[in-house]
PDB file of N, CA and C in Angstrom:
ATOM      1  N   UNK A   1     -12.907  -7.461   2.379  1.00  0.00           N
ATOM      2  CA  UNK A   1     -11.529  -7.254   2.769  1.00  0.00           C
ATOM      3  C   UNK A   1     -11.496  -6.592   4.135  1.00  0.00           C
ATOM      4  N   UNK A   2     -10.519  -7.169   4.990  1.00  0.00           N
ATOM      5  CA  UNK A   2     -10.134  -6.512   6.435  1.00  0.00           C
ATOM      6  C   UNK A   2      -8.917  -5.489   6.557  1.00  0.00           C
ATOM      7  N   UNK A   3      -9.674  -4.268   6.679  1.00  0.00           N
ATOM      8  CA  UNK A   3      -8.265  -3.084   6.674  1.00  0.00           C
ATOM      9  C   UNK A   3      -8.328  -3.240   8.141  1.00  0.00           C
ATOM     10  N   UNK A   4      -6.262  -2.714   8.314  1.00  0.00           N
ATOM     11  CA  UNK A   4      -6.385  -2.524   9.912  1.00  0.00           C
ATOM     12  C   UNK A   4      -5.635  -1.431   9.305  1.00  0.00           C
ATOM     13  N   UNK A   5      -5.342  -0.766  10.554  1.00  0.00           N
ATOM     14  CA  UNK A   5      -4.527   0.576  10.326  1.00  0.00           C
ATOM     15  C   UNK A   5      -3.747   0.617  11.290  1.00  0.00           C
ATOM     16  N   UNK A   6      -2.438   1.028  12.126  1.00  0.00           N
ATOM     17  CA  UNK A   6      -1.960   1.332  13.039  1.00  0.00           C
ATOM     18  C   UNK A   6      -1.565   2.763  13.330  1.00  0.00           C
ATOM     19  N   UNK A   7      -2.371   3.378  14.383  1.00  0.00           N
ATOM     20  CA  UNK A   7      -2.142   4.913  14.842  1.00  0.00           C
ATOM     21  C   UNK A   7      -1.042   5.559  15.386  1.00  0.00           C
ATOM     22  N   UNK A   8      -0.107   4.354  15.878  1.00  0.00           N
ATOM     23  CA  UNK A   8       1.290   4.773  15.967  1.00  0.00           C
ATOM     24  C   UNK A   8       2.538   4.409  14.970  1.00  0.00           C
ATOM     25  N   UNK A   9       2.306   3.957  14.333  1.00  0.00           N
ATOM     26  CA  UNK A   9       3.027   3.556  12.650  1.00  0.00           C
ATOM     27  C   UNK A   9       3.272   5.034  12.293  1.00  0.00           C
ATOM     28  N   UNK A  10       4.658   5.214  11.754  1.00  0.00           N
ATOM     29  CA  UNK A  10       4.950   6.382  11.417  1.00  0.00           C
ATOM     30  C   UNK A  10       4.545   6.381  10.118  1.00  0.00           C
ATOM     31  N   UNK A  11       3.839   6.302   9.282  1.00  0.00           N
ATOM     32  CA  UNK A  11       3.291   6.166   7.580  1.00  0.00           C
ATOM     33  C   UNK A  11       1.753   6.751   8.520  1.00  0.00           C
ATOM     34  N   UNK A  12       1.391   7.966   7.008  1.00  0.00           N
ATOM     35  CA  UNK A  12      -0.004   8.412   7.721  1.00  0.00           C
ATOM     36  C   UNK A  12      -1.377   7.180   7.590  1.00  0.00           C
ATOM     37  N   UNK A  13      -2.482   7.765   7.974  1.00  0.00           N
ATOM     38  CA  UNK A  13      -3.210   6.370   8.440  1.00  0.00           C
ATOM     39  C   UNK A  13      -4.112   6.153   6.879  1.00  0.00           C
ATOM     40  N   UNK A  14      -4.090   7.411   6.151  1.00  0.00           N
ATOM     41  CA  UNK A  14      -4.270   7.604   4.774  1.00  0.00           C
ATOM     42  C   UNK A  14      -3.885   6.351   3.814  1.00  0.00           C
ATOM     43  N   UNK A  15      -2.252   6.637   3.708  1.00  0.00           N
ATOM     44  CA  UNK A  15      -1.142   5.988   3.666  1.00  0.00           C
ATOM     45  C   UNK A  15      -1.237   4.564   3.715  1.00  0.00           C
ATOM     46  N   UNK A  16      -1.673   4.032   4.619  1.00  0.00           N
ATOM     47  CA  UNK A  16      -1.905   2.790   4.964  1.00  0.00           C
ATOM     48  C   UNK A  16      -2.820   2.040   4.635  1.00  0.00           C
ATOM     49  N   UNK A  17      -4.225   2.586   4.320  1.00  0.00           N
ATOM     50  CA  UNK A  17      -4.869   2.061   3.486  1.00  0.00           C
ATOM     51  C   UNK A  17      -4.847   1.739   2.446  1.00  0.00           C
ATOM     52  N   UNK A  18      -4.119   2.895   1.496  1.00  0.00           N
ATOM     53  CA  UNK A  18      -3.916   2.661  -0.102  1.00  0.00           C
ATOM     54  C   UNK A  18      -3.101   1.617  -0.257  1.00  0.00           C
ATOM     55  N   UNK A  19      -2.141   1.748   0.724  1.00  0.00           N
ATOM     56  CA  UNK A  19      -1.101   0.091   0.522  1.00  0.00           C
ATOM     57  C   UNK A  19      -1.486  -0.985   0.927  1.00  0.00           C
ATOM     58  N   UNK A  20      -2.814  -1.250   1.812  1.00  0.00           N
ATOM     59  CA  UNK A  20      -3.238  -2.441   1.615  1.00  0.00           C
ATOM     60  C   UNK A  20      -4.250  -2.515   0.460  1.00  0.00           C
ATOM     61  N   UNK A  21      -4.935  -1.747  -0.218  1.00  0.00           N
ATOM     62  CA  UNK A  21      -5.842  -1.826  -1.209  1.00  0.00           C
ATOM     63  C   UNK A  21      -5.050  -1.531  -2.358  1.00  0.00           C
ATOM     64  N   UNK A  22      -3.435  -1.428  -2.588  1.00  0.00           N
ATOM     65  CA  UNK A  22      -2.846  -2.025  -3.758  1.00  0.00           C
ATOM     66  C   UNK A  22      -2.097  -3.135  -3.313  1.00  0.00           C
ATOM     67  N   UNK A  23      -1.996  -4.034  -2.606  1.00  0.00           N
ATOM     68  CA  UNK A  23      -1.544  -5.263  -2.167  1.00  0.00           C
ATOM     69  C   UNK A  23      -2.121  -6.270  -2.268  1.00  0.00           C
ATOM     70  N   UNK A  24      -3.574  -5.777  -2.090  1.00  0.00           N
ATOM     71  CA  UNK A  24      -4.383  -7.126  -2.526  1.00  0.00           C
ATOM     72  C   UNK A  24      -5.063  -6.718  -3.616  1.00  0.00           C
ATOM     73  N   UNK A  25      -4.899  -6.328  -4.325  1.00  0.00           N
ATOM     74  CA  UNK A  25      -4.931  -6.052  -5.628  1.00  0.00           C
ATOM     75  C   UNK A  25      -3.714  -7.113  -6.567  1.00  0.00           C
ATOM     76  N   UNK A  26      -2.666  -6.756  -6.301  1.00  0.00           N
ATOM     77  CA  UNK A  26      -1.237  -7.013  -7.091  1.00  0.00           C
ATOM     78  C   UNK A  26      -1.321  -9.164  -6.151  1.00  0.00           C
ATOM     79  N   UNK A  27      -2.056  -8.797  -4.987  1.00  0.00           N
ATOM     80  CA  UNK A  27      -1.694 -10.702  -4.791  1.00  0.00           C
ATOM     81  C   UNK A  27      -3.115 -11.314  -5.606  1.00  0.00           C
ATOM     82  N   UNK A  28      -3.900 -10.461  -5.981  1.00  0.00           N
ATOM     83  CA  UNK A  28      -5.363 -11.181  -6.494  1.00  0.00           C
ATOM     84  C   UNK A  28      -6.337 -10.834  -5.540  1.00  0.00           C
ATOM     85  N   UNK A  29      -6.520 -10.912  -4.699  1.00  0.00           N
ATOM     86  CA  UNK A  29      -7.322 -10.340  -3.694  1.00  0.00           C
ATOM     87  C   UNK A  29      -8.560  -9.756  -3.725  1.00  0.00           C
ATOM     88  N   UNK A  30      -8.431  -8.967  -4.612  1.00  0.00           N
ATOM     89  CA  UNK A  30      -9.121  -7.851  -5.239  1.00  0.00           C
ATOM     90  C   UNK A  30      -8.722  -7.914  -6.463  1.00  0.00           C
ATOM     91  N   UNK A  31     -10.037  -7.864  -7.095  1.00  0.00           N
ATOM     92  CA  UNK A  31     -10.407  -7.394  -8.550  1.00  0.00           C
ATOM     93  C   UNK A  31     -11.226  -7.094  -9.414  1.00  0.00           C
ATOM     94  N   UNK A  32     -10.869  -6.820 -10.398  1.00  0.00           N
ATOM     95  CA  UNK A  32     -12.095  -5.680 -11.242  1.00  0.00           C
ATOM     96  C   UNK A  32     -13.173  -5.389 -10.811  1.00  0.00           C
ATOM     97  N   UNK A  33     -13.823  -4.799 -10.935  1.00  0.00           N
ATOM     98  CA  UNK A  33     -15.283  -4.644 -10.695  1.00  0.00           C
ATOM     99  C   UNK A  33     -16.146  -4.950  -9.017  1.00  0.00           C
ATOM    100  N   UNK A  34     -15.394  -4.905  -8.383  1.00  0.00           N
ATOM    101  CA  UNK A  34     -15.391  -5.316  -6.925  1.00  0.00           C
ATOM    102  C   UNK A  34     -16.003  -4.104  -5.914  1.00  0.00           C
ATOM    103  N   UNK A  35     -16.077  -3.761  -5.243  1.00  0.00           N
ATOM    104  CA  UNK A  35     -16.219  -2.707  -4.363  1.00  0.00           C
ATOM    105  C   UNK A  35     -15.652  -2.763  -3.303  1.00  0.00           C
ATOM    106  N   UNK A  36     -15.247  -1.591  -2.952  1.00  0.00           N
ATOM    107  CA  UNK A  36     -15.230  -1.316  -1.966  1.00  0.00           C
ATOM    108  C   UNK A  36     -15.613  -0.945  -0.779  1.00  0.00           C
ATOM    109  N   UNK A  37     -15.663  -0.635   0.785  1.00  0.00           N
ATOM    110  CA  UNK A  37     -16.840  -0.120   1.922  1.00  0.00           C
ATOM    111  C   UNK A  37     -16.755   1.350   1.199  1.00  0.00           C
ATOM    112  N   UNK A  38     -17.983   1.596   1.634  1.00  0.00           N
ATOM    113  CA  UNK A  38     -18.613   3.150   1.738  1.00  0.00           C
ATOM    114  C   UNK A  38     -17.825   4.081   2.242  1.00  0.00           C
ATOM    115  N   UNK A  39     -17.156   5.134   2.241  1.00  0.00           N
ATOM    116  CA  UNK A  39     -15.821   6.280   2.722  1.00  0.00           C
ATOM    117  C   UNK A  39     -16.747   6.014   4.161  1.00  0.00           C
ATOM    118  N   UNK A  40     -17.988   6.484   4.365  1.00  0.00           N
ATOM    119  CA  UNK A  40     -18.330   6.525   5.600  1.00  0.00           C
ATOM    120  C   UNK A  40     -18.347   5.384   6.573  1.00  0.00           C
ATOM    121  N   UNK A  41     -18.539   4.812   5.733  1.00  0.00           N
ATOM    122  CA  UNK A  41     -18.722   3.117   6.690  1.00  0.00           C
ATOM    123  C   UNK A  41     -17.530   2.784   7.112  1.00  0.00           C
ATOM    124  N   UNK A  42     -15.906   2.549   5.949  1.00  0.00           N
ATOM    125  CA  UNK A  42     -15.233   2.480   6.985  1.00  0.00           C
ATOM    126  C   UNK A  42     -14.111   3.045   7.496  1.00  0.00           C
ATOM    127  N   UNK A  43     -14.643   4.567   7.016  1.00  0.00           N
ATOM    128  CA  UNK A  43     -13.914   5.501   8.417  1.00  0.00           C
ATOM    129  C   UNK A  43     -14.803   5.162  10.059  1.00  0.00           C
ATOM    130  N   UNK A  44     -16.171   4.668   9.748  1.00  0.00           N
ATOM    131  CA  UNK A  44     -16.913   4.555  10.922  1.00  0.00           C
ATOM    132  C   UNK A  44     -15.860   2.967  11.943  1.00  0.00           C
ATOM    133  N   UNK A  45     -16.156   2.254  11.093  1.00  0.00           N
ATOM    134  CA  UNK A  45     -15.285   0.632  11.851  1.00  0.00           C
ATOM    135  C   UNK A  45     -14.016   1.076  12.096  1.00  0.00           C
ATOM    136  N   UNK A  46     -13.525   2.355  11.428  1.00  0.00           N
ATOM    137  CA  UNK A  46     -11.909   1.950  11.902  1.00  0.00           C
ATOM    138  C   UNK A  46     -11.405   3.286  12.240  1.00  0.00           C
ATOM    139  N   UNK A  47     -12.416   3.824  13.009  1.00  0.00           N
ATOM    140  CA  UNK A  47     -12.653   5.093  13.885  1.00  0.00           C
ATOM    141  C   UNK A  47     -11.502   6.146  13.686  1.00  0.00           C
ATOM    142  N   UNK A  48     -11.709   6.045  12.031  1.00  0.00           N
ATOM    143  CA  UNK A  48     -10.916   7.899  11.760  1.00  0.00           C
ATOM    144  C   UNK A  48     -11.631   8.636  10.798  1.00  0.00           C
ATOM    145  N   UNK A  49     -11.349   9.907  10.678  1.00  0.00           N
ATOM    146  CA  UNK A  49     -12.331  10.869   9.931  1.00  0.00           C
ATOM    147  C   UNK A  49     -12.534  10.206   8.347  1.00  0.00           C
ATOM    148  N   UNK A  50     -13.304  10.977   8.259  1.00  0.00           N
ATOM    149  CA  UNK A  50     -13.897  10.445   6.805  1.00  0.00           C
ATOM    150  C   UNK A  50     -12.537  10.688   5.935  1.00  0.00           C
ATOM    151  N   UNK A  51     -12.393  12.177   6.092  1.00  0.00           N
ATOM    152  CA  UNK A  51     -11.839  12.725   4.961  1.00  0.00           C
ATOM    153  C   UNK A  51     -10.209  11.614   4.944  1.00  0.00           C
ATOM    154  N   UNK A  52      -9.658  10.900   6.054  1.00  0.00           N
ATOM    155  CA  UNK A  52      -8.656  10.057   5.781  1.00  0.00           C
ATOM    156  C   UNK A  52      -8.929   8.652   4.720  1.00  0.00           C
ATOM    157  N   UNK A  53     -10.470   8.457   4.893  1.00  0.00           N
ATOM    158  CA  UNK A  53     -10.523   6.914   3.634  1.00  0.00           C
ATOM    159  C   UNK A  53     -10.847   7.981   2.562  1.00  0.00           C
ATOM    160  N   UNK A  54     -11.274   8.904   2.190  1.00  0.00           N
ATOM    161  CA  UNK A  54     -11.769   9.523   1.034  1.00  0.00           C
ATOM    162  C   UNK A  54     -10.126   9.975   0.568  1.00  0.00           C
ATOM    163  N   UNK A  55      -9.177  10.475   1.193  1.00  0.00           N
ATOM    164  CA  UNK A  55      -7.726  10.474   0.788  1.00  0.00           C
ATOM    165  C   UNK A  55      -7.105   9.472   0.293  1.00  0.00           C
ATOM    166  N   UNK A  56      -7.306   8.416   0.713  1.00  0.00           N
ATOM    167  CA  UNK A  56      -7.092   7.036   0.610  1.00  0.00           C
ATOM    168  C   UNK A  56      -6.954   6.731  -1.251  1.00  0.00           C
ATOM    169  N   UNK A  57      -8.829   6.844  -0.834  1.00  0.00           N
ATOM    170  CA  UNK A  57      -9.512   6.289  -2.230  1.00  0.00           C
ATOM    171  C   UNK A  57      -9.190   7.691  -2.952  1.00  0.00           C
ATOM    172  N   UNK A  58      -8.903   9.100  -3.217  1.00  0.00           N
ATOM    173  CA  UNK A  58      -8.635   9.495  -4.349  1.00  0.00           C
ATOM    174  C   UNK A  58      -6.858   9.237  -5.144  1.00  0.00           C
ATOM    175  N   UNK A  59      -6.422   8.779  -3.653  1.00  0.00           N
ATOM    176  CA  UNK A  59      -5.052   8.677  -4.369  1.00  0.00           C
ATOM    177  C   UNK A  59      -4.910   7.241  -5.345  1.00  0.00           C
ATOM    178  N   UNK A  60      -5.726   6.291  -4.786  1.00  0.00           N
ATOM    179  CA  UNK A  60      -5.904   4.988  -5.549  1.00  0.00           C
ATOM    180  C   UNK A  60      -6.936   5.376  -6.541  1.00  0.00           C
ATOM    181  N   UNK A  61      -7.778   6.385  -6.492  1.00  0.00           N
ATOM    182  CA  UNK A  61      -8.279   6.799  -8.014  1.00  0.00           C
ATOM    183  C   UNK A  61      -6.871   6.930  -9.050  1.00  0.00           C
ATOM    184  N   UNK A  62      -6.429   8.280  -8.568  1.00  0.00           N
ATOM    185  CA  UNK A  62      -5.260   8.940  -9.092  1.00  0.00           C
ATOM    186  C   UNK A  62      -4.287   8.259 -10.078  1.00  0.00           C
ATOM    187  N   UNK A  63      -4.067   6.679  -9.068  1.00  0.00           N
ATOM    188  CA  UNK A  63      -3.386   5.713  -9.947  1.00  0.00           C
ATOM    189  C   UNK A  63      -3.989   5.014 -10.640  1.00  0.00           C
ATOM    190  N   UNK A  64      -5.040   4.872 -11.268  1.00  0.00           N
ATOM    191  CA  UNK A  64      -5.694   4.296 -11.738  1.00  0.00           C
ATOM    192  C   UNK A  64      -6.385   3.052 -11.386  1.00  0.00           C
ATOM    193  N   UNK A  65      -6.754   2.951  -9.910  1.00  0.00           N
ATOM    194  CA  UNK A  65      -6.556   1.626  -9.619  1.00  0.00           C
ATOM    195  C   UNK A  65      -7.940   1.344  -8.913  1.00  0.00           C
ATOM    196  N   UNK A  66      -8.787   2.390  -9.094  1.00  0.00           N
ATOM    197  CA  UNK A  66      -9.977   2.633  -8.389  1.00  0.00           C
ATOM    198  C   UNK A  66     -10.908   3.470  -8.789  1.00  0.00           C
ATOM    199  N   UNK A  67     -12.070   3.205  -9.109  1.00  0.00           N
ATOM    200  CA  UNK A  67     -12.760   4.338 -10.106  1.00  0.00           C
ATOM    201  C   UNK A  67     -14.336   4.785  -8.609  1.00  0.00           C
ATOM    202  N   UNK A  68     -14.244   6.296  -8.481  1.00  0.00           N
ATOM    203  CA  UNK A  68     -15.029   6.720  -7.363  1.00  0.00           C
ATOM    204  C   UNK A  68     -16.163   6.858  -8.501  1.00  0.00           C
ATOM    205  N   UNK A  69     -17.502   5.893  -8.297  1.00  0.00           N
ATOM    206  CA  UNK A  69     -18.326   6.777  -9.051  1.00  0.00           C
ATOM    207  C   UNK A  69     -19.849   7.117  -7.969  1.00  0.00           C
ATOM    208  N   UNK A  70     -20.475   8.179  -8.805  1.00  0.00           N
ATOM    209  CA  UNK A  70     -21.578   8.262  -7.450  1.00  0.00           C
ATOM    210  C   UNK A  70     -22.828   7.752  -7.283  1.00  0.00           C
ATOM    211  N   UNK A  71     -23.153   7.039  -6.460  1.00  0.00           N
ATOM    212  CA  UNK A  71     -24.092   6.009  -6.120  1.00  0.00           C
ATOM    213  C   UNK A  71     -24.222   4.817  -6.081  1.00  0.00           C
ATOM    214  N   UNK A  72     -22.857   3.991  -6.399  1.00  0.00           N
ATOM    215  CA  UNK A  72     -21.832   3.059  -6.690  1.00  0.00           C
ATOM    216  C   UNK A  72     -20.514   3.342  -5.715  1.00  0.00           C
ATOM    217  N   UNK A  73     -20.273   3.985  -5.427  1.00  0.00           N
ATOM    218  CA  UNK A  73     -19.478   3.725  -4.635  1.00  0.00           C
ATOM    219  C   UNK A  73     -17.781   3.930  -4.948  1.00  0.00           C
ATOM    220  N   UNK A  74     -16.956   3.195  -4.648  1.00  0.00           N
ATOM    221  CA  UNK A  74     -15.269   2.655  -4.645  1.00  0.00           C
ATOM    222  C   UNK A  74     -15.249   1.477  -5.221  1.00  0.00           C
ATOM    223  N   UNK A  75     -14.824   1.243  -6.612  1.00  0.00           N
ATOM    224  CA  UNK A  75     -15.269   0.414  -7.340  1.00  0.00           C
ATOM    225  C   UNK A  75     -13.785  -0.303  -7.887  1.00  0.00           C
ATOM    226  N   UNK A  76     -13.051  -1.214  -7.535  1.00  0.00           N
ATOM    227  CA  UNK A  76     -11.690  -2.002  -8.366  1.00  0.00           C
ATOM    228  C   UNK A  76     -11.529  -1.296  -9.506  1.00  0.00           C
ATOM    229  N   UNK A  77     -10.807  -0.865 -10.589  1.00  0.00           N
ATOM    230  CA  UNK A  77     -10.911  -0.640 -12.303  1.00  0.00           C
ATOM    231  C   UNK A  77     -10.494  -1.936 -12.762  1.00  0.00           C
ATOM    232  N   UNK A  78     -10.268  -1.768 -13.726  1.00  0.00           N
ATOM    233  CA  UNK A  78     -10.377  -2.571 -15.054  1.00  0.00           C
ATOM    234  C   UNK A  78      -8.287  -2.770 -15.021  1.00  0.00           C
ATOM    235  N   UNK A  79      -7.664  -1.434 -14.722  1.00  0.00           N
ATOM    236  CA  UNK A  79      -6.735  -1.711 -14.830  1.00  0.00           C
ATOM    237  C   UNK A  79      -6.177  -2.557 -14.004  1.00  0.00           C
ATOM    238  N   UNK A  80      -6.661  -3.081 -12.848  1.00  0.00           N
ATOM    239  CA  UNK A  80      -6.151  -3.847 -11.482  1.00  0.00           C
ATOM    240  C   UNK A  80      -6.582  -5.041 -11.968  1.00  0.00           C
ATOM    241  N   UNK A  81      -7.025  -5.423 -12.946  1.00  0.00           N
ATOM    242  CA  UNK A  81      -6.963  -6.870 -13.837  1.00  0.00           C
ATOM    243  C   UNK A  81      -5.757  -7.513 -14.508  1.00  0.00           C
ATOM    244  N   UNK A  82      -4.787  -6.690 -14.303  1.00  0.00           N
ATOM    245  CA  UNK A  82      -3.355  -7.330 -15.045  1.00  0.00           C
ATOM    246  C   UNK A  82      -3.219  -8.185 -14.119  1.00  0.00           C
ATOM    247  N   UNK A  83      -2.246  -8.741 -15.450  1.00  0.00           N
ATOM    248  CA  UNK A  83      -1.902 -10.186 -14.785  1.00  0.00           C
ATOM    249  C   UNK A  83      -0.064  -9.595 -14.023  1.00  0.00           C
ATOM    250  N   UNK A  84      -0.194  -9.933 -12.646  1.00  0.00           N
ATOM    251  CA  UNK A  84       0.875  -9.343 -11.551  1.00  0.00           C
ATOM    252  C   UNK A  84       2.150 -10.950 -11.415  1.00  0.00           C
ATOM    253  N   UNK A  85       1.393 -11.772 -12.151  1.00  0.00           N
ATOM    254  CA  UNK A  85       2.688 -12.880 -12.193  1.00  0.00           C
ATOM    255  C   UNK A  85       3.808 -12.640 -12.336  1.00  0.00           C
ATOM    256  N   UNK A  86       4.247 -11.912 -13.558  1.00  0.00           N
ATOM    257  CA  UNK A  86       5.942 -11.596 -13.888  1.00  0.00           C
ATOM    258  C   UNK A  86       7.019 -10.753 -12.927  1.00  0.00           C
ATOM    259  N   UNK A  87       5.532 -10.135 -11.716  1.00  0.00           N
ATOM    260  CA  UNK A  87       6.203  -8.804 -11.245  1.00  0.00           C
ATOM    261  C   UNK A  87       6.562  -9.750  -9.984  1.00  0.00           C
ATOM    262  N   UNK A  88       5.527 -10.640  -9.365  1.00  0.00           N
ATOM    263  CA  UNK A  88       6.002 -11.818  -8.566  1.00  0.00           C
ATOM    264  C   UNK A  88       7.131 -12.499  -8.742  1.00  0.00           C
ATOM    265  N   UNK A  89       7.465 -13.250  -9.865  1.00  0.00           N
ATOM    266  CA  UNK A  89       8.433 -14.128 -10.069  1.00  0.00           C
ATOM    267  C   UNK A  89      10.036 -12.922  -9.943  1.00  0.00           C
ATOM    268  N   UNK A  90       9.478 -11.829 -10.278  1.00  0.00           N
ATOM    269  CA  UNK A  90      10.975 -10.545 -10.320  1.00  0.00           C
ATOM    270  C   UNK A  90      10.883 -10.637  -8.872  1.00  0.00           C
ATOM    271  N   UNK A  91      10.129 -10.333  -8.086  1.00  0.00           N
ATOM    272  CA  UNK A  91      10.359  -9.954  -6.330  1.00  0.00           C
ATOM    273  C   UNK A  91      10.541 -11.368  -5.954  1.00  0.00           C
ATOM    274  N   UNK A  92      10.310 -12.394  -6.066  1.00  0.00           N
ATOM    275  CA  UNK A  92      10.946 -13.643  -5.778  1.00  0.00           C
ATOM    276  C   UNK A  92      12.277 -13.856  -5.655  1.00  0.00           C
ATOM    277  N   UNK A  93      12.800 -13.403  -7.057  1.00  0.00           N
ATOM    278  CA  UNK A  93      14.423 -13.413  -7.195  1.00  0.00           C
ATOM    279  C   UNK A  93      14.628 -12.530  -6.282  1.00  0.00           C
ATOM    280  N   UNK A  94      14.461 -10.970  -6.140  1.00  0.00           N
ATOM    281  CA  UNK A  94      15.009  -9.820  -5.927  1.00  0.00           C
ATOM    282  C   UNK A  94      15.568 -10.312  -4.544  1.00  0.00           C
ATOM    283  N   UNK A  95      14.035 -11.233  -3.846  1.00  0.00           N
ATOM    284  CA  UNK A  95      14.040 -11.281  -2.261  1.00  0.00           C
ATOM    285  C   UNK A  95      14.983 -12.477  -2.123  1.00  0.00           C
ATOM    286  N   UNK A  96      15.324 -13.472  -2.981  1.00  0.00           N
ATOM    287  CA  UNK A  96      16.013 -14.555  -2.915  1.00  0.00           C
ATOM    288  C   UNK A  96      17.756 -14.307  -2.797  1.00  0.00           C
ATOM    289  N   UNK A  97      17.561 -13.073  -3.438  1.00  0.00           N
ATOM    290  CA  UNK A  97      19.290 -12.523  -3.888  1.00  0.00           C
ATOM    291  C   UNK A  97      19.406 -11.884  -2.655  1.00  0.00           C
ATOM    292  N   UNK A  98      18.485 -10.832  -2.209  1.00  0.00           N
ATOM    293  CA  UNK A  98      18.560  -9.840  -0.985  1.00  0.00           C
ATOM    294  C   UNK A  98      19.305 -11.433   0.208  1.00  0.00           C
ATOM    295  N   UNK A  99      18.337 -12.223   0.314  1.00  0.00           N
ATOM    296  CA  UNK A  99      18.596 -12.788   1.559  1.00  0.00           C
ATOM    297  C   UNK A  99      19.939 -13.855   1.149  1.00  0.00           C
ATOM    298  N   UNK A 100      20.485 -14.343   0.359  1.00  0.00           N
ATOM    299  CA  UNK A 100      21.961 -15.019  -0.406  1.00  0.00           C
ATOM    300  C   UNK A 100      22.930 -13.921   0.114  1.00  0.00           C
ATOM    301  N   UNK A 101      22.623 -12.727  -0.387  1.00  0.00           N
ATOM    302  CA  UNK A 101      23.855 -11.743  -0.202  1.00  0.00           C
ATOM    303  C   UNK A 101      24.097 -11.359   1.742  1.00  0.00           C
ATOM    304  N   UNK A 102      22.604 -11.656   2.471  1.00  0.00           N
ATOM    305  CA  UNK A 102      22.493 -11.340   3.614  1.00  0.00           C
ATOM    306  C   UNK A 102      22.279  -9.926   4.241  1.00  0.00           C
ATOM    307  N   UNK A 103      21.250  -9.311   3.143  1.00  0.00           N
ATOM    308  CA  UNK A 103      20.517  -8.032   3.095  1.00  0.00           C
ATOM    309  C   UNK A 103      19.471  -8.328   4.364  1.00  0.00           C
ATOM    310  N   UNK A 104      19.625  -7.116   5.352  1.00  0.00           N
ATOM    311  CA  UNK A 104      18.412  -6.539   5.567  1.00  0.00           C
ATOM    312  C   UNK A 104      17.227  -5.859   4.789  1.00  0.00           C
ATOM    313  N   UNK A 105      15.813  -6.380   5.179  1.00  0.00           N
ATOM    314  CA  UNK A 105      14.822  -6.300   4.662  1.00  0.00           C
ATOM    315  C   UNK A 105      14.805  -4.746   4.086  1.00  0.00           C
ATOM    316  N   UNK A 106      15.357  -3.776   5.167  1.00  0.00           N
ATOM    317  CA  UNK A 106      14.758  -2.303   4.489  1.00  0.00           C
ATOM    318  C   UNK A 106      16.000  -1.925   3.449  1.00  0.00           C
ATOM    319  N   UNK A 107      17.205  -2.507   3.309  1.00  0.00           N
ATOM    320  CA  UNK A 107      18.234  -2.624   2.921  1.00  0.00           C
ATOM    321  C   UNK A 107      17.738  -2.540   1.400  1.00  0.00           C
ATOM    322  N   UNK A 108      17.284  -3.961   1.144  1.00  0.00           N
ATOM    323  CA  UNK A 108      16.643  -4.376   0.194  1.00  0.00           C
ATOM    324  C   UNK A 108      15.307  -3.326  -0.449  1.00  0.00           C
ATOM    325  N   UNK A 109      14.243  -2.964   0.602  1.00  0.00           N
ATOM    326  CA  UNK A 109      13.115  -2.214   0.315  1.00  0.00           C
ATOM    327  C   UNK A 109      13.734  -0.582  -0.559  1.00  0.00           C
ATOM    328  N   UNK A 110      15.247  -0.135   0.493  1.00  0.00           N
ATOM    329  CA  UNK A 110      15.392   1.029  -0.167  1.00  0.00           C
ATOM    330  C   UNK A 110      15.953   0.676  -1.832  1.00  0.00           C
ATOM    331  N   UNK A 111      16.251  -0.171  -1.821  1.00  0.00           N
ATOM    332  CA  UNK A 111      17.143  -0.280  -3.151  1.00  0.00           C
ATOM    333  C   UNK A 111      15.928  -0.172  -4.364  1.00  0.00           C
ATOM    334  N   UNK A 112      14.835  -0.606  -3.899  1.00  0.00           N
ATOM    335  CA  UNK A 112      13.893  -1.244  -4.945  1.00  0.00           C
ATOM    336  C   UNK A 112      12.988   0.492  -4.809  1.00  0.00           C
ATOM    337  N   UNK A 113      13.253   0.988  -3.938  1.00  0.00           N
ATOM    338  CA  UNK A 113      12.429   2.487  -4.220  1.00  0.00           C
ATOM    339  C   UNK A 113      13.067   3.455  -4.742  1.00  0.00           C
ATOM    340  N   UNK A 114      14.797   3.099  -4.486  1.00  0.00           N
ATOM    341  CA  UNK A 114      15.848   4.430  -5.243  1.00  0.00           C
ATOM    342  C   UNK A 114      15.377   3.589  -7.020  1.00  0.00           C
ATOM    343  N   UNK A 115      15.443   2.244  -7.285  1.00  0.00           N
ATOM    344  CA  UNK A 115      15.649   2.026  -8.801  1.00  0.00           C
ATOM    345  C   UNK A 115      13.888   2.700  -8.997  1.00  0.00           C
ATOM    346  N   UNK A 116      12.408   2.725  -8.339  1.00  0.00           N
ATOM    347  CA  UNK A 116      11.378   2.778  -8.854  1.00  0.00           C
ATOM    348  C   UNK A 116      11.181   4.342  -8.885  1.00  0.00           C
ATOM    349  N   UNK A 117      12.520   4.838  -8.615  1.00  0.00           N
ATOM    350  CA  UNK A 117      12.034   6.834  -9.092  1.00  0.00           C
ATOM    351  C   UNK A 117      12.585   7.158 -10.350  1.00  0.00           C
TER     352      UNK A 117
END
């Protein structure tokens, strides 16, 4: 998998990783039993401190979505094996209705983060 990060993106650079390593997770991308780069390796390619991919990967521990073990590495779980179809076919509509009604995109994004608290 190819992480990029952007250093002027107001979302921290932490931040940005975990949401591409639950994105391709939820499109298939990634799964179970998979690995991930080394915390060191690619804080090294994508020239930020360690401790920002090790933030990364404990918060995608946290959710269950990543199991850190040692000498093994950043490892997919077991739970990132669901099947993400039903949640697709819901954001299909959601995005189909957003753009019918003539929603802006963040319009739409806030609505779906006020209903996910």
């Amino acid at each position: 998998m190819l992480f990029r990060i952007d250093p002027s993106a107001p979302e921290p650079l932490f931040a940005q990783l975990s949401a591409q390593v639950r994105s391709a997770v939820a499109r298939g991308d990634l799964s179970a039993g998979e690995r991930l780069p080394a915390g060191r390796d690619l804080a090294g390619s994508l020239e930020v401190n360690l401790h920002t991919v090790l933030r990364a990967y404990q918060d995608l521990r946290d959710e269950g979505l990543l199991e850190l073990r040692r000498g093994r590495g950043a490892v997919i779980s077991e739970r990132a094996a669901q099947d993400y179809r039903p949640l697709h076919a819901a954001i299909a509509t959601v995005v189909a209705t957003s753009r019918r009604l003539g929603l802006a995109p963040e319009t739409t994004s806030a609505l779906l983060k006020e209903a996910l608290r």
